[in-house]
Protein backbone atom coordinates (compact mmCIF):
# COMPACT_ATOMS: atom_id res chain seq x y z
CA UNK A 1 96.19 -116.57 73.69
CA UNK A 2 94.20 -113.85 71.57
CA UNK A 3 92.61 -115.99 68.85
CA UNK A 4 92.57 -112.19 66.61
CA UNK A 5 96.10 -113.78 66.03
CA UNK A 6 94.42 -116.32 63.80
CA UNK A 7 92.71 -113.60 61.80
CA UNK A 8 96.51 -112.79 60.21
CA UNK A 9 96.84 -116.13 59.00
CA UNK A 10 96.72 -115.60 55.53
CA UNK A 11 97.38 -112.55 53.40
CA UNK A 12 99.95 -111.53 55.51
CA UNK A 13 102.48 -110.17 54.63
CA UNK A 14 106.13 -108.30 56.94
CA UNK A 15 107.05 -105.49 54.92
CA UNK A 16 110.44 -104.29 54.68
CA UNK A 17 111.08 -100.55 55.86
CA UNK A 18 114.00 -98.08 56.43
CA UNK A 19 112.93 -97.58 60.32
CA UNK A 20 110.51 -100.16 60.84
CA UNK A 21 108.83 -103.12 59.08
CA UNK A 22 104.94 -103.01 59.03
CA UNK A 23 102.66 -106.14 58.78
CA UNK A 24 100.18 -105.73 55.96
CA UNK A 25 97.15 -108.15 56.25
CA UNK A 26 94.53 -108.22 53.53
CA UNK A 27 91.24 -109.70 54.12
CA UNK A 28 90.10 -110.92 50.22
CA UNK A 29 93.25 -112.50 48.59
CA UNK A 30 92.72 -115.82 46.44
CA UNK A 31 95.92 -116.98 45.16
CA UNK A 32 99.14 -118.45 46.38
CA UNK A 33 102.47 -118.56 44.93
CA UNK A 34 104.17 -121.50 44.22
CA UNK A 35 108.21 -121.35 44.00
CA UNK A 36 109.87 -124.65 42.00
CA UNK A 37 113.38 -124.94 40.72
CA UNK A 38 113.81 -121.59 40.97
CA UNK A 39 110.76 -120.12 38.94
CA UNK A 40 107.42 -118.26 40.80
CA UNK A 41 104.15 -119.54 39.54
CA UNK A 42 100.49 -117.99 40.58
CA UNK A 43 98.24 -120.30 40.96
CA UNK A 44 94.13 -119.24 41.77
CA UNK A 45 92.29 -120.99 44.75
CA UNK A 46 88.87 -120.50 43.39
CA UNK A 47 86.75 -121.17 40.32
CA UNK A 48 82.91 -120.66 39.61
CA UNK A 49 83.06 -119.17 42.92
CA UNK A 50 84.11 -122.21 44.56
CA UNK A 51 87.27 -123.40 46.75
CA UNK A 52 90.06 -125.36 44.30
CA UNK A 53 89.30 -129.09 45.09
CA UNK A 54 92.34 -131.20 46.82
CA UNK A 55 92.50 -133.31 43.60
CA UNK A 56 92.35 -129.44 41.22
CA UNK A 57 94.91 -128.40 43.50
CA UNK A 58 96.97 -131.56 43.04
CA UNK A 59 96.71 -131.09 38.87
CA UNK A 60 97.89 -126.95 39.17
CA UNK A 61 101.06 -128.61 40.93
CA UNK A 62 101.86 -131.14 38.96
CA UNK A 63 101.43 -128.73 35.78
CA UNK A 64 104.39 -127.08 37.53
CA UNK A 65 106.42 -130.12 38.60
CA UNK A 66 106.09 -130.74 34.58
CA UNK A 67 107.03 -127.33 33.82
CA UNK A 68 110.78 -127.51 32.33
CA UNK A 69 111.46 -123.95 31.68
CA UNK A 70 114.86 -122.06 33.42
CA UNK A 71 114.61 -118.74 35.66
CA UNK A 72 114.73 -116.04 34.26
CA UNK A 73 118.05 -113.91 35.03
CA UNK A 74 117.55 -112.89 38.65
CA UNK A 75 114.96 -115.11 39.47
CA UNK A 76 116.74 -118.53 41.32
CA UNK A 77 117.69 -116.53 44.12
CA UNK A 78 115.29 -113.42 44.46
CA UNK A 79 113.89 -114.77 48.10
CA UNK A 80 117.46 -114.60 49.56
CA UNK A 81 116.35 -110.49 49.82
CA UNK A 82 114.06 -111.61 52.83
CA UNK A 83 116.46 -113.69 54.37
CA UNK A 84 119.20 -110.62 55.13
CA UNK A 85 119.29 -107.75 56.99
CA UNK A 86 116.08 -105.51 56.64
CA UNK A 87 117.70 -102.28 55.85
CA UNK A 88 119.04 -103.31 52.38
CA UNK A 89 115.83 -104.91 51.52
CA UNK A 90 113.92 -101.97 52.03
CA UNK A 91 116.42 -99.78 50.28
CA UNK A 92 115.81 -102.69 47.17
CA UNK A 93 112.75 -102.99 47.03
CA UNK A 94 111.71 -99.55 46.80
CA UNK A 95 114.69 -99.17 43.89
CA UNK A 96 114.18 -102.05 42.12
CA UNK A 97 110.47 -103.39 42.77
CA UNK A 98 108.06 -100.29 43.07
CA UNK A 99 107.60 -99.82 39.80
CA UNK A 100 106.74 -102.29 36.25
CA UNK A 101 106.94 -105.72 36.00
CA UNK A 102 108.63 -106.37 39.04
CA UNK A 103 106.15 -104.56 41.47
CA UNK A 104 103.26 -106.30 39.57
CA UNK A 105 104.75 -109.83 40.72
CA UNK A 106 106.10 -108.47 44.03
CA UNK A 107 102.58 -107.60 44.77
CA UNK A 108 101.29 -110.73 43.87
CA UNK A 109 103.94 -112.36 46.40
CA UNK A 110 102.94 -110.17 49.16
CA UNK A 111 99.52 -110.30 48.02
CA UNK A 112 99.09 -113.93 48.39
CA UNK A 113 97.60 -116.47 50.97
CA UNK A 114 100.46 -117.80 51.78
CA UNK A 115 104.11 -118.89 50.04
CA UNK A 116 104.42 -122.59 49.48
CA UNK A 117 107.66 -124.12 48.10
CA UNK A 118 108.31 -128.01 46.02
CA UNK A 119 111.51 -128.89 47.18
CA UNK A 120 113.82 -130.63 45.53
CA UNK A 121 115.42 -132.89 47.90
CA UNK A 122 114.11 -135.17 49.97
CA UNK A 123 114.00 -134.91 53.77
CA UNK A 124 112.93 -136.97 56.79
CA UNK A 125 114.22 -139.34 59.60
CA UNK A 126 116.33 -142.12 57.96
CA UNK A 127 117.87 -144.28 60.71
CA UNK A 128 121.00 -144.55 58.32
CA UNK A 129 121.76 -141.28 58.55
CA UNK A 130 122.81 -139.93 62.64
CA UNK A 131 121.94 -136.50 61.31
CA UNK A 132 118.51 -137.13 58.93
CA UNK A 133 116.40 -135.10 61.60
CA UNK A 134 119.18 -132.29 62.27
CA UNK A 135 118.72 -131.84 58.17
CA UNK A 136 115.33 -131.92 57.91
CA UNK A 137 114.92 -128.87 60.79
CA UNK A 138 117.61 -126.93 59.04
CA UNK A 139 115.58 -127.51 55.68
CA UNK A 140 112.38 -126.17 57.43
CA UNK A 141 114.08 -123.42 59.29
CA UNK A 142 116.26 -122.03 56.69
CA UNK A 143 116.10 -123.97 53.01
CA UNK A 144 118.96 -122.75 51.31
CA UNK A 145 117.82 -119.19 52.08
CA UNK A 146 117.03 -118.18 48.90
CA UNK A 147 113.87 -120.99 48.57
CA UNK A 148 111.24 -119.58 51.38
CA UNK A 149 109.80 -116.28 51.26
CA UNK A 150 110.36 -115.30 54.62
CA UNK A 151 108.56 -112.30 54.91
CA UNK A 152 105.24 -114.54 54.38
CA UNK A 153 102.99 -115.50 56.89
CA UNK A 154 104.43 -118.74 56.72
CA UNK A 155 105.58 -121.03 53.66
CA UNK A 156 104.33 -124.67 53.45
CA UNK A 157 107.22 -126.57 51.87
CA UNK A 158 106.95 -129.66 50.41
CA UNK A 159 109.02 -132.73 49.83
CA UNK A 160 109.21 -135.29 46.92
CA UNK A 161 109.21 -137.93 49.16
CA UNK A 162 105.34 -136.65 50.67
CA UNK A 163 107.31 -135.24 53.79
CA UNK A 164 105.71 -131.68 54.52
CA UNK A 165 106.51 -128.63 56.95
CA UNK A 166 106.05 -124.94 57.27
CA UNK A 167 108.31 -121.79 57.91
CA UNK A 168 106.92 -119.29 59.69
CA UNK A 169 107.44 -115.64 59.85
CA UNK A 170 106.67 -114.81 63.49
CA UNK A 171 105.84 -111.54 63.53
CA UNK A 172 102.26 -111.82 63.12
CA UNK A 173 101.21 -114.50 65.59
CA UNK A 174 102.65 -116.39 68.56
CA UNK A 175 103.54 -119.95 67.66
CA UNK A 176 100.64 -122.32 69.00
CA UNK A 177 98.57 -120.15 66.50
CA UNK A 178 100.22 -122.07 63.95
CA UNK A 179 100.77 -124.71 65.87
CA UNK A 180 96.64 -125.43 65.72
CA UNK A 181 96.68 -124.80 61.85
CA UNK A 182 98.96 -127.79 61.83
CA UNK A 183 96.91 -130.28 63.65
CA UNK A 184 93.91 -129.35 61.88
CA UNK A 185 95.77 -129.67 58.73
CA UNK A 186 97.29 -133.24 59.46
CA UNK A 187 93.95 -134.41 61.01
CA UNK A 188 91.93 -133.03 57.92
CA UNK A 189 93.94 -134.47 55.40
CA UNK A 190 94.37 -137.95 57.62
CA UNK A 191 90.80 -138.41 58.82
CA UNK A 192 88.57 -136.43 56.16
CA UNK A 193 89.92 -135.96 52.66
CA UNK A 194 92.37 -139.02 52.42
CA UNK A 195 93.82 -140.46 49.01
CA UNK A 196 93.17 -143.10 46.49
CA UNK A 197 94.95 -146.23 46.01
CA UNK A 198 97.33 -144.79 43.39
CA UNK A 199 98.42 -141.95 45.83
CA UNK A 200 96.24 -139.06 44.13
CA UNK A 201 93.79 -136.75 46.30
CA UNK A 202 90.01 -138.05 45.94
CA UNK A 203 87.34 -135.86 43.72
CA UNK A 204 86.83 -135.49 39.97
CA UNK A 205 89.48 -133.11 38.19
CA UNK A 206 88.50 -129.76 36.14
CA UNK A 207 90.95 -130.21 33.29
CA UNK A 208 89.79 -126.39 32.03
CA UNK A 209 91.40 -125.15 35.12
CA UNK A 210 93.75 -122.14 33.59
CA UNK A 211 97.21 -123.08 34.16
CA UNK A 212 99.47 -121.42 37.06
CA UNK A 213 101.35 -118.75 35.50
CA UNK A 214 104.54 -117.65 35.69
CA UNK A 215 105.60 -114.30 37.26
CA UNK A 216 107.79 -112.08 35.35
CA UNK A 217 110.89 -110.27 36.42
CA UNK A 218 113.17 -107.19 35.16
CA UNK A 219 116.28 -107.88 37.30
CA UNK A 220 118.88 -105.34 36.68
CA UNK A 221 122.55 -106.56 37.29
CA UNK A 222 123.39 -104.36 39.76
């Protein structure tokens, strides 16, 4: 196993083309995107030149659980482009998204760490259900195909029951790459950063954080 594999991590990005897809990895990216009910939200990973704590991060999603505005027209199902065949997406994308608005927020998609989703539904084994486990893989591997951006590195998607998995674009990296990410991630959070009693991520809270913000979209209806 190379570990330059693990190097592509983040900022990586599979781009769409007519004859082939390139991967485009960028070494100084420090955002993510956040997807929710439909709407894409940038949210910044640093401040004062400093990580995000687990408990900031924790108060930049909740401002978007809170968030009730709709889509905008277009917007709900805008992901199901990387879901399809390549061809058309490349053909759209360099139509619709290379130019305005909409190549500003594709390039802060493609830009990004990584994607992460808040799902709606809850998933997870439930011994009343036979088929709780064949739902929750399907969730992970394919949403409802219009909910992970799979042209990302991977996207972390999140449950509001505290069940979590990730979608990975495979490209980039053979799977036990990922597969160590994982570990480290459920070890980290287990064994290191933990949670209060109430259920909310240990550390003090920077209530000037700016708030995510929303990306904005020009969708044509053809």
């Amino acid at each position: 196993m190379c570990s330059t594999q693990m190097e592509r991590m983040f900022n990586t990005t599979r781009i769409p083309g007519i004859e082939t897809d390139i991967v485009q990895h960028l070494t100084d990216r420090k955002h993510l995107i956040v997807y929710h009910k439909g709407r894409f939200f940038q949210v910044w990973l640093y401040t004062g030149g400093r990580h995000l704590l687990p408990s900031e991060l924790e108060t930049q999603f909740q401002r978007i659980l809170n968030d009730k505005s709709e889509p905008q027209p277009g917007e709900l199902k805008l992901a199901a482009l990387t879901a399809g065949d390549r061809v058309p997406w490349a053909r759209a994308r360099i139509k619709y998204f290379s130019h305005g608005l909409n190549k500003v927020s594709l390039d802060a998609i493609e830009s990004a760490a990584f994607f992460l989703t808040l799902d709606e539904e809850q998933q997870g084994y439930d011994p009343a259900k036979d088929n709780s486990l064949d739902i929750y893989a399907k969730s992970l591997l394919h949403g409802k195909c219009y909910d992970r951006w799979f042209d990302k590195s991977f996207t972390l998607i999140s449950y509001p029951n505290g069940k979590m998995g990730v979608n990975i674009e495979h490209s980039w990296a053979d799977a036990p790459i990922v597969g160590h990410m994982w570990e480290y991630v459920l070890a980290t959070d287990c064994f290191h950063l933990g949670y209060t009693e109430e259920g909310h991520c240990k550390g003090d809270v920077n209530r000037a954080l700016p708030c995510p913000t929303r990306l904005q979209w020009q969708i044509s209806a053809e």
